[in-house]
C-alpha atoms as a PDB file:
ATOM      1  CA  UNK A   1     125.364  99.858 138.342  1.00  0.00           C
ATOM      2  CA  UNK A   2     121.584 100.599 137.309  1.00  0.00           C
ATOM      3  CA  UNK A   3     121.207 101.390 133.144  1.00  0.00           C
ATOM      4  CA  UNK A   4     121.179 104.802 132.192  1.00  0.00           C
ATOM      5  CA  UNK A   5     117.939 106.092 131.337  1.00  0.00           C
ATOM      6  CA  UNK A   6     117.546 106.339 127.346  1.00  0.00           C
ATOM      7  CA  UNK A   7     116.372 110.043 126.693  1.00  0.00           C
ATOM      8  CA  UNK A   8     114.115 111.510 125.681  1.00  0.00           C
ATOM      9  CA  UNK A   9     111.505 109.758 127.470  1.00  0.00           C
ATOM     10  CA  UNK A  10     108.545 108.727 125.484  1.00  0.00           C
ATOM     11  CA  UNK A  11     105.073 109.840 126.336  1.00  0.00           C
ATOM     12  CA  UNK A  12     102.980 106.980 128.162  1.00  0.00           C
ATOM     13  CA  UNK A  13      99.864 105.611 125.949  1.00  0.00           C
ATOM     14  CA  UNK A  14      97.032 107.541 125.810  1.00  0.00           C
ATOM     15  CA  UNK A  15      94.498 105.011 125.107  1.00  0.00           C
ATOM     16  CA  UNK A  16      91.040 105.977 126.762  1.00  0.00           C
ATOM     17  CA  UNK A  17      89.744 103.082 128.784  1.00  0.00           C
ATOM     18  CA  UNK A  18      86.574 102.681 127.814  1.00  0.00           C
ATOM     19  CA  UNK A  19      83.508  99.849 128.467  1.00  0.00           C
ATOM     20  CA  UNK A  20      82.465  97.757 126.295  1.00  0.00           C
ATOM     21  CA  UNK A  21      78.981  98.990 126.236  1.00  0.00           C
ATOM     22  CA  UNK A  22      78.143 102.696 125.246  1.00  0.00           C
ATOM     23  CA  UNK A  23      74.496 104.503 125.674  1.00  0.00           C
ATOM     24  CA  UNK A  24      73.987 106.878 122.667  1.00  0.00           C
ATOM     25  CA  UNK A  25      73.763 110.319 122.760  1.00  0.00           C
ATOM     26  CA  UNK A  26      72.916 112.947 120.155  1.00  0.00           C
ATOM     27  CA  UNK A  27      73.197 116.316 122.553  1.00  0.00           C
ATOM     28  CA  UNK A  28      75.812 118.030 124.051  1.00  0.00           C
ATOM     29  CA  UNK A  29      74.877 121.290 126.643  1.00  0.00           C
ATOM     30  CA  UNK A  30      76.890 123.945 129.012  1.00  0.00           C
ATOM     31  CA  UNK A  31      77.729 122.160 132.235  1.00  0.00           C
ATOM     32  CA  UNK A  32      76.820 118.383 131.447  1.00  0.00           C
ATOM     33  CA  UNK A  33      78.009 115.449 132.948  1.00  0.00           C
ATOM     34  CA  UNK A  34      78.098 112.837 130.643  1.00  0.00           C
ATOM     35  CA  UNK A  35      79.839 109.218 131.136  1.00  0.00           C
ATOM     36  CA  UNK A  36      79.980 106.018 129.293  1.00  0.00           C
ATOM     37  CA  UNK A  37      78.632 107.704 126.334  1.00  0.00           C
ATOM     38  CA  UNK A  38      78.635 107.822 122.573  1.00  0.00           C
ATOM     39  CA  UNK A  39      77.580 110.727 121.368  1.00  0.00           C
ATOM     40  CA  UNK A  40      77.266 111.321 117.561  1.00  0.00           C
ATOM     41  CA  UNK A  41      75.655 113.942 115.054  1.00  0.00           C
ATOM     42  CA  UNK A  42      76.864 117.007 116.669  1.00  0.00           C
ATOM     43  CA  UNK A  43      76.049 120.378 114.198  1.00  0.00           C
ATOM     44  CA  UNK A  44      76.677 123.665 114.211  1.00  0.00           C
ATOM     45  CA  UNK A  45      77.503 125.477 116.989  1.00  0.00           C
ATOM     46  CA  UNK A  46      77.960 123.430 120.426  1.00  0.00           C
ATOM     47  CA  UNK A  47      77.927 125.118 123.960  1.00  0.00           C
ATOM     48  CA  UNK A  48      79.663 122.266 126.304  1.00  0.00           C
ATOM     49  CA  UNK A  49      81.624 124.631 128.091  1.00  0.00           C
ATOM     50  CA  UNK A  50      82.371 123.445 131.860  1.00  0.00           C
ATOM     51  CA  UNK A  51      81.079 120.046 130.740  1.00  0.00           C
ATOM     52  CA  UNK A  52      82.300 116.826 132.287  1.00  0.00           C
ATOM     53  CA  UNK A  53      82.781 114.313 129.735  1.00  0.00           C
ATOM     54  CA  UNK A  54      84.085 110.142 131.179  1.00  0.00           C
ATOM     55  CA  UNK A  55      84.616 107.166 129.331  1.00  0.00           C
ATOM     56  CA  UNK A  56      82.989 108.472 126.098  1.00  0.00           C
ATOM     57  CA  UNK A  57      83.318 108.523 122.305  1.00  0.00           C
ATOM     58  CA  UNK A  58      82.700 111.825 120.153  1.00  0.00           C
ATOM     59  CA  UNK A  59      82.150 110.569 116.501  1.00  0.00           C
ATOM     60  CA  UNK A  60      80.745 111.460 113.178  1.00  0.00           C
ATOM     61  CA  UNK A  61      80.173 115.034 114.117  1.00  0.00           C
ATOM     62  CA  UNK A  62      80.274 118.272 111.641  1.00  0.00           C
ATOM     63  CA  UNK A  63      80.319 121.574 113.758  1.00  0.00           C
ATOM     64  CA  UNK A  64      80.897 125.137 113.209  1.00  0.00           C
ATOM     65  CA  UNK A  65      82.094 125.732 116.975  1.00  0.00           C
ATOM     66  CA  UNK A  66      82.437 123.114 119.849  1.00  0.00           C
ATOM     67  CA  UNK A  67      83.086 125.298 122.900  1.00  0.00           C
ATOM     68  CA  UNK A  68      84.941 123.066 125.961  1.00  0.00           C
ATOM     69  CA  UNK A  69      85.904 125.755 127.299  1.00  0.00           C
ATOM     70  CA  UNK A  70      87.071 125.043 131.018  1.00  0.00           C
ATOM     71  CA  UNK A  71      85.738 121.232 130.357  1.00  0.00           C
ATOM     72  CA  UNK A  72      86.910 118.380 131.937  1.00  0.00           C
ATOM     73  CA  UNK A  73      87.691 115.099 129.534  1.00  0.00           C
ATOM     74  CA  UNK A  74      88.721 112.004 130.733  1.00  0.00           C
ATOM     75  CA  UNK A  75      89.010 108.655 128.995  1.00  0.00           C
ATOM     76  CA  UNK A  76      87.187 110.106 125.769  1.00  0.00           C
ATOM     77  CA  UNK A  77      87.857 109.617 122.096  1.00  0.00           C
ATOM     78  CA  UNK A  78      87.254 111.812 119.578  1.00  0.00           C
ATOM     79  CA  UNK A  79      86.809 110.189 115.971  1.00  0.00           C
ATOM     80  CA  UNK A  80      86.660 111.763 112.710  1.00  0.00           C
ATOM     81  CA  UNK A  81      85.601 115.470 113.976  1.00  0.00           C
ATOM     82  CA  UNK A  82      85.542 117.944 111.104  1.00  0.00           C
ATOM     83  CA  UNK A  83      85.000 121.464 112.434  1.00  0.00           C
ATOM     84  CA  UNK A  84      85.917 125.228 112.374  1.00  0.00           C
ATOM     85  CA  UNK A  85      86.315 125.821 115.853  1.00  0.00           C
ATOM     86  CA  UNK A  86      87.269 123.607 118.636  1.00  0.00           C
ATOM     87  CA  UNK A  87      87.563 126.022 121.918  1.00  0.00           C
ATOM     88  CA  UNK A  88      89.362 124.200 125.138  1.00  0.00           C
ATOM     89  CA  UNK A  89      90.585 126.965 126.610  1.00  0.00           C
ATOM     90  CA  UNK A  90      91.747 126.038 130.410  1.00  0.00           C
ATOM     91  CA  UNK A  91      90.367 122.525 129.528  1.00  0.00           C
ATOM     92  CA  UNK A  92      91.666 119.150 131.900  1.00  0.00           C
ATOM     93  CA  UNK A  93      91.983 116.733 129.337  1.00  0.00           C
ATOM     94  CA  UNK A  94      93.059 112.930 130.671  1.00  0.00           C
ATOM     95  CA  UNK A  95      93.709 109.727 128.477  1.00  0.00           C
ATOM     96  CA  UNK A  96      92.152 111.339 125.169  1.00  0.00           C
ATOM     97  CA  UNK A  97      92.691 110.399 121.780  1.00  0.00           C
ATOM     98  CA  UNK A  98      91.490 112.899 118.709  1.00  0.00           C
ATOM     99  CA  UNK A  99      91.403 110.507 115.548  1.00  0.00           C
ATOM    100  CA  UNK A 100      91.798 111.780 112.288  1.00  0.00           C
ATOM    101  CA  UNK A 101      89.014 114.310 111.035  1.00  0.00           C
ATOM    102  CA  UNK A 102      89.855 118.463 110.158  1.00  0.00           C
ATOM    103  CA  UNK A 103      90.073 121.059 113.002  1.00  0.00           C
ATOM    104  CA  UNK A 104      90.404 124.699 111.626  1.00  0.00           C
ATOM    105  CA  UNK A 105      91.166 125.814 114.652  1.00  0.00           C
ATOM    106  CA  UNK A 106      92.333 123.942 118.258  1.00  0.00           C
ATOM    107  CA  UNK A 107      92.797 126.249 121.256  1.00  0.00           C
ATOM    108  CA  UNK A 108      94.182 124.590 123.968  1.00  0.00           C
ATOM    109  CA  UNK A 109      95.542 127.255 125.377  1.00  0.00           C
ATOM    110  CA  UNK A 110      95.722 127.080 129.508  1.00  0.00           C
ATOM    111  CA  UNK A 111      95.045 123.435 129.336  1.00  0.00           C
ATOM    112  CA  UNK A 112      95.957 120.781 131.535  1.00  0.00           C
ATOM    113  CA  UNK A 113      96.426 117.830 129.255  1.00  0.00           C
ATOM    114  CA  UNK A 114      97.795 114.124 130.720  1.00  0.00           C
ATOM    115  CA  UNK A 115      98.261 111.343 128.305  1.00  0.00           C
ATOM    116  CA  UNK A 116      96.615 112.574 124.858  1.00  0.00           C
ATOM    117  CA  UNK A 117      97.213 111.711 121.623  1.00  0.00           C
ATOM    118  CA  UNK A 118      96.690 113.582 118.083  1.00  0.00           C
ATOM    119  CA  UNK A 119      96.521 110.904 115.148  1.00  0.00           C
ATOM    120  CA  UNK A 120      96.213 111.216 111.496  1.00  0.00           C
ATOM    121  CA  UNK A 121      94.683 114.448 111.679  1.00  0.00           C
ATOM    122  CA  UNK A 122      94.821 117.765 109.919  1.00  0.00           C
ATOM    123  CA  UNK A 123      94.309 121.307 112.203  1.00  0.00           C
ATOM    124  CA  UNK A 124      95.213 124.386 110.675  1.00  0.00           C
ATOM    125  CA  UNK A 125      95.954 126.210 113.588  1.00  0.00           C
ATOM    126  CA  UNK A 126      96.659 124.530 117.320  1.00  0.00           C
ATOM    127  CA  UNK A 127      97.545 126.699 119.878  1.00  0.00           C
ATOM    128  CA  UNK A 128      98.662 125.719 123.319  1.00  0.00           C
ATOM    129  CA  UNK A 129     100.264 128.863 125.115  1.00  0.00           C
ATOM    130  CA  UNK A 130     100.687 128.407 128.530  1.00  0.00           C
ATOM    131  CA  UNK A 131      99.071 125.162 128.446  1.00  0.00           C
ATOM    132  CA  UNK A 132     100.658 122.216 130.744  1.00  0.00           C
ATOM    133  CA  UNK A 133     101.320 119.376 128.778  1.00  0.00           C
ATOM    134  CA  UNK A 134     102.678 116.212 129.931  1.00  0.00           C
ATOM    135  CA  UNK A 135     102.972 112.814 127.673  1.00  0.00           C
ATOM    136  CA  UNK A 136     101.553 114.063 124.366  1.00  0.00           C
ATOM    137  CA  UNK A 137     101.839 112.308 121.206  1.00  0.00           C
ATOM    138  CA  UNK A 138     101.356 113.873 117.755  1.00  0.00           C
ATOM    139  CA  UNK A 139     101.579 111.252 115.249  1.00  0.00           C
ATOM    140  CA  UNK A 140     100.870 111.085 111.499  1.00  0.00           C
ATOM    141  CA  UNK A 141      99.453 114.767 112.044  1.00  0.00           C
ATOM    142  CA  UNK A 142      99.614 118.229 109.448  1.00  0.00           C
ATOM    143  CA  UNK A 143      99.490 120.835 111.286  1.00  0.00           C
ATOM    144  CA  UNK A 144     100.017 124.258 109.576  1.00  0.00           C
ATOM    145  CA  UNK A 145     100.455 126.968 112.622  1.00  0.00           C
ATOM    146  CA  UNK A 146     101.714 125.333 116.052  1.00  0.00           C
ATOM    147  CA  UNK A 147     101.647 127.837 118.707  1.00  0.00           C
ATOM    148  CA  UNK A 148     103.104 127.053 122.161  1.00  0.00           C
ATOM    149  CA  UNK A 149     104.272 130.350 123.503  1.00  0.00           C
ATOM    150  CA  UNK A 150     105.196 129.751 127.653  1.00  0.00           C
ATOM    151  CA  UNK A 151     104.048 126.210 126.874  1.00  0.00           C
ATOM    152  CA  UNK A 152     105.048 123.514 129.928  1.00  0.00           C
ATOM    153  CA  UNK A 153     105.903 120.067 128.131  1.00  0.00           C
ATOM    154  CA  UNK A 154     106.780 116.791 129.515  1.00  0.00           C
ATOM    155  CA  UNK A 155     107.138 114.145 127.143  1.00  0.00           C
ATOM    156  CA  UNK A 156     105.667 114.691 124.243  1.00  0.00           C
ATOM    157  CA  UNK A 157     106.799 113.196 121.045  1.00  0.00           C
ATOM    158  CA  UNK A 158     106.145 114.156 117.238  1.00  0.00           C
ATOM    159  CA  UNK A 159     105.742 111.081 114.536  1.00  0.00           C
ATOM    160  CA  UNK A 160     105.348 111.773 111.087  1.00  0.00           C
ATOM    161  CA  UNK A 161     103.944 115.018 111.444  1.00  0.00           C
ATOM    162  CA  UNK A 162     104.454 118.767 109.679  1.00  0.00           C
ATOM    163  CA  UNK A 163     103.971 122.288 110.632  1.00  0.00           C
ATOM    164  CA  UNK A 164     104.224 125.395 108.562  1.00  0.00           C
ATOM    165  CA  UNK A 165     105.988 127.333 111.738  1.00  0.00           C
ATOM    166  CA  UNK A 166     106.266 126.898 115.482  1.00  0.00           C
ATOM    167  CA  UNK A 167     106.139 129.340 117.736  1.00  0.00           C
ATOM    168  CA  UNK A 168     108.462 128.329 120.734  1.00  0.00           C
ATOM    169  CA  UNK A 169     108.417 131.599 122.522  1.00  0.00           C
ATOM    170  CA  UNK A 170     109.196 130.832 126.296  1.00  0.00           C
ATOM    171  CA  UNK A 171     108.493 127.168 126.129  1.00  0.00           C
ATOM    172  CA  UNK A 172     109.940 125.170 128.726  1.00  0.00           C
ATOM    173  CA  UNK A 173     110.642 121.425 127.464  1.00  0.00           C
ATOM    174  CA  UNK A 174     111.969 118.381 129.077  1.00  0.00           C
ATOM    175  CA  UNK A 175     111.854 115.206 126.938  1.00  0.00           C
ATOM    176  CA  UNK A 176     110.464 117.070 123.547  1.00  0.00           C
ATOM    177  CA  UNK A 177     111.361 114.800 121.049  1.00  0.00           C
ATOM    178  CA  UNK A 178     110.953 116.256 117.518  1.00  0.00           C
ATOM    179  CA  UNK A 179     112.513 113.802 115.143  1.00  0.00           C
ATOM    180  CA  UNK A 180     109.079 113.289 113.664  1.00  0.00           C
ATOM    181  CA  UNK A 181     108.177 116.944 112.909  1.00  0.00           C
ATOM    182  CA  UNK A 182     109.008 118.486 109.803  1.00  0.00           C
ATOM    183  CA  UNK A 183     109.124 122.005 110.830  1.00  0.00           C
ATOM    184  CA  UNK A 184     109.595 125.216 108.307  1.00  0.00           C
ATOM    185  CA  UNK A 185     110.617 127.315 110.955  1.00  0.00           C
ATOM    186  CA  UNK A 186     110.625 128.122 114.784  1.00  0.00           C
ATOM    187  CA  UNK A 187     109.843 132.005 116.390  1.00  0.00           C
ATOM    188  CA  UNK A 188     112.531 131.059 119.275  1.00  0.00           C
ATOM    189  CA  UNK A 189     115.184 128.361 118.191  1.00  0.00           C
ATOM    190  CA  UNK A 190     116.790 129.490 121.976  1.00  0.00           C
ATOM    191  CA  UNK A 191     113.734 127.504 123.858  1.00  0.00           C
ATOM    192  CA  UNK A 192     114.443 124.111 121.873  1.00  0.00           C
ATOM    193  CA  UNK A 193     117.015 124.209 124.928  1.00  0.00           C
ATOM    194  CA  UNK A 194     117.373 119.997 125.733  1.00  0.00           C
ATOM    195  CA  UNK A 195     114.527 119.025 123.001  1.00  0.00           C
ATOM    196  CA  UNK A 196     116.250 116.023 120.599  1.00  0.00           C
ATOM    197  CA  UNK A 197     116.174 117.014 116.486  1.00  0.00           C
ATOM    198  CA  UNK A 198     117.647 114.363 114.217  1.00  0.00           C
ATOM    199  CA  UNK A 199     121.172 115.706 112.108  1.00  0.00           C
ATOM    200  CA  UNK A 200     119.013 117.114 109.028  1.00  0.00           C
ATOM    201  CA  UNK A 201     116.796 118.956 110.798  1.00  0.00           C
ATOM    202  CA  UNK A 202     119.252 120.793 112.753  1.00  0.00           C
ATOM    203  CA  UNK A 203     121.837 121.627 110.042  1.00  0.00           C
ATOM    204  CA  UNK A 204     118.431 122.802 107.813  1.00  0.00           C
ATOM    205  CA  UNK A 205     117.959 125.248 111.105  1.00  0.00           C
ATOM    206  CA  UNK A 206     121.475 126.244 111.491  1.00  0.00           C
ATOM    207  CA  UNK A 207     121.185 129.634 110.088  1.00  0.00           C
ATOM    208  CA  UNK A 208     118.212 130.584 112.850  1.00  0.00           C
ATOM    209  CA  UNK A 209     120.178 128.734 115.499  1.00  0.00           C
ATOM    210  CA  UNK A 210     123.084 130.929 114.503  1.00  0.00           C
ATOM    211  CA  UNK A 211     121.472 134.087 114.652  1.00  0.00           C
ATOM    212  CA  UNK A 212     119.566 133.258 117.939  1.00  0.00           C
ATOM    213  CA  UNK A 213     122.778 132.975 119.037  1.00  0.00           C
ATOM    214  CA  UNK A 214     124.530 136.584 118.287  1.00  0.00           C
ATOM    215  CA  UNK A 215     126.269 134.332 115.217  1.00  0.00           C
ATOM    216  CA  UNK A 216     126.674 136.184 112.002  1.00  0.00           C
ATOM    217  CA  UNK A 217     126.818 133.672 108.558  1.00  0.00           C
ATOM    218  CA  UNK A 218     128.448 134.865 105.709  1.00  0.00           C
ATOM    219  CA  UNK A 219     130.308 133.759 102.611  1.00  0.00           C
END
């Protein structure tokens, strides 16, 4: 008789695969194509909407607004990015990795995202509504507004990581661990439906789980 599978399943590794040798790059513009790439310096505001970005590294870079909207990212990394904005509305991001740095604002909202990983950074607000996510990890992250109204997610995994509140509004989950997530509060405890918590966290959200269930507390 075959093992039963250990749930939840862990997201697969995200690790961009990347050569060993990088041209440098110092531009960014609506519609590029860039590939084995590493582009630095980026300021102010940065139009790479509809760009195509392979095998590339995003580093030391200070912007008011990086717009990839609709943009296509596939085995990039993205080191130590401070900036306001970060617009990836409808994005396809592939085998990414965002590495510490400060993100006001992330809007991956409508994305399709495959095998990417948020590490050690700090994004006040992250939105991914409607976005389909499959084998994301969030590790060592503070996040303080996570927003993932009619969200799709597949394997995605929380380590070490906070959140001020979590919107959860028509999110549909399968293998959503969040053990690792220290969570003030959730809009819709009902769509945590087959996500794993650990004993604290759900007896310190028993009182929401109680009333999203029609369940009156009282002394």
């Amino acid at each position: 008789m075959p093992p039963r599978e250990t749930r939840p399943r862990p997201p697969r590794q995200a690790r961009p695969d990347l050569p060993p040798r990088l041209a440098v790059g110092t531009a960014l513009g609506r519609r590029s194509d860039v590939s084995q790439t590493r582009i630095e310096g980026l300021a102010g505001d940065v139009d790479a909407a509809h760009a195509r970005l392979v095998e590339c590294v995003l580093a030391a870079s200070a912007v008011d607004r990086l717009d990839l909207t609709g943009a296509t990212l596939i085995d990039v990394a993205i080191e130590e990015l401070r900036a306001t904005t970060v617009a990836a509305v409808r994005g396809r991001w592939r085998s990414v990795t965002i590495t510490g740095g400060r993100i006001g604002t992330l809007d991956l909202s409508r994305a399709q995202m495959d095998a990417v990983e948020l590490r050690g950074a700090r994004i006040d607000y992250l939105a991914l509504g409607q976005a389909v996510v499959a084998d994301l990890l969030i590790a060592d992250c503070v996040i303080g507004s996570l927003d993932m109204p009619a969200a799709s997610l597949e394997r995605v995994r929380f380590e070490d990581s906070r959140a001020d509140d979590v919107d959860t509004r028509e999110m549909r989950a399968a293998d959503l661990d969040l053990r690792g997530l220290q969570a003030l509060a959730y809009t819709e405890p009902a769509a945590l439906r087959g996500a794993t918590m650990a004993p604290h966290q759900a007896i310190a959200l028993a009182e929401s789980f109680a009333a999203a269930l029609g369940v009156q507390v009282r002394d």
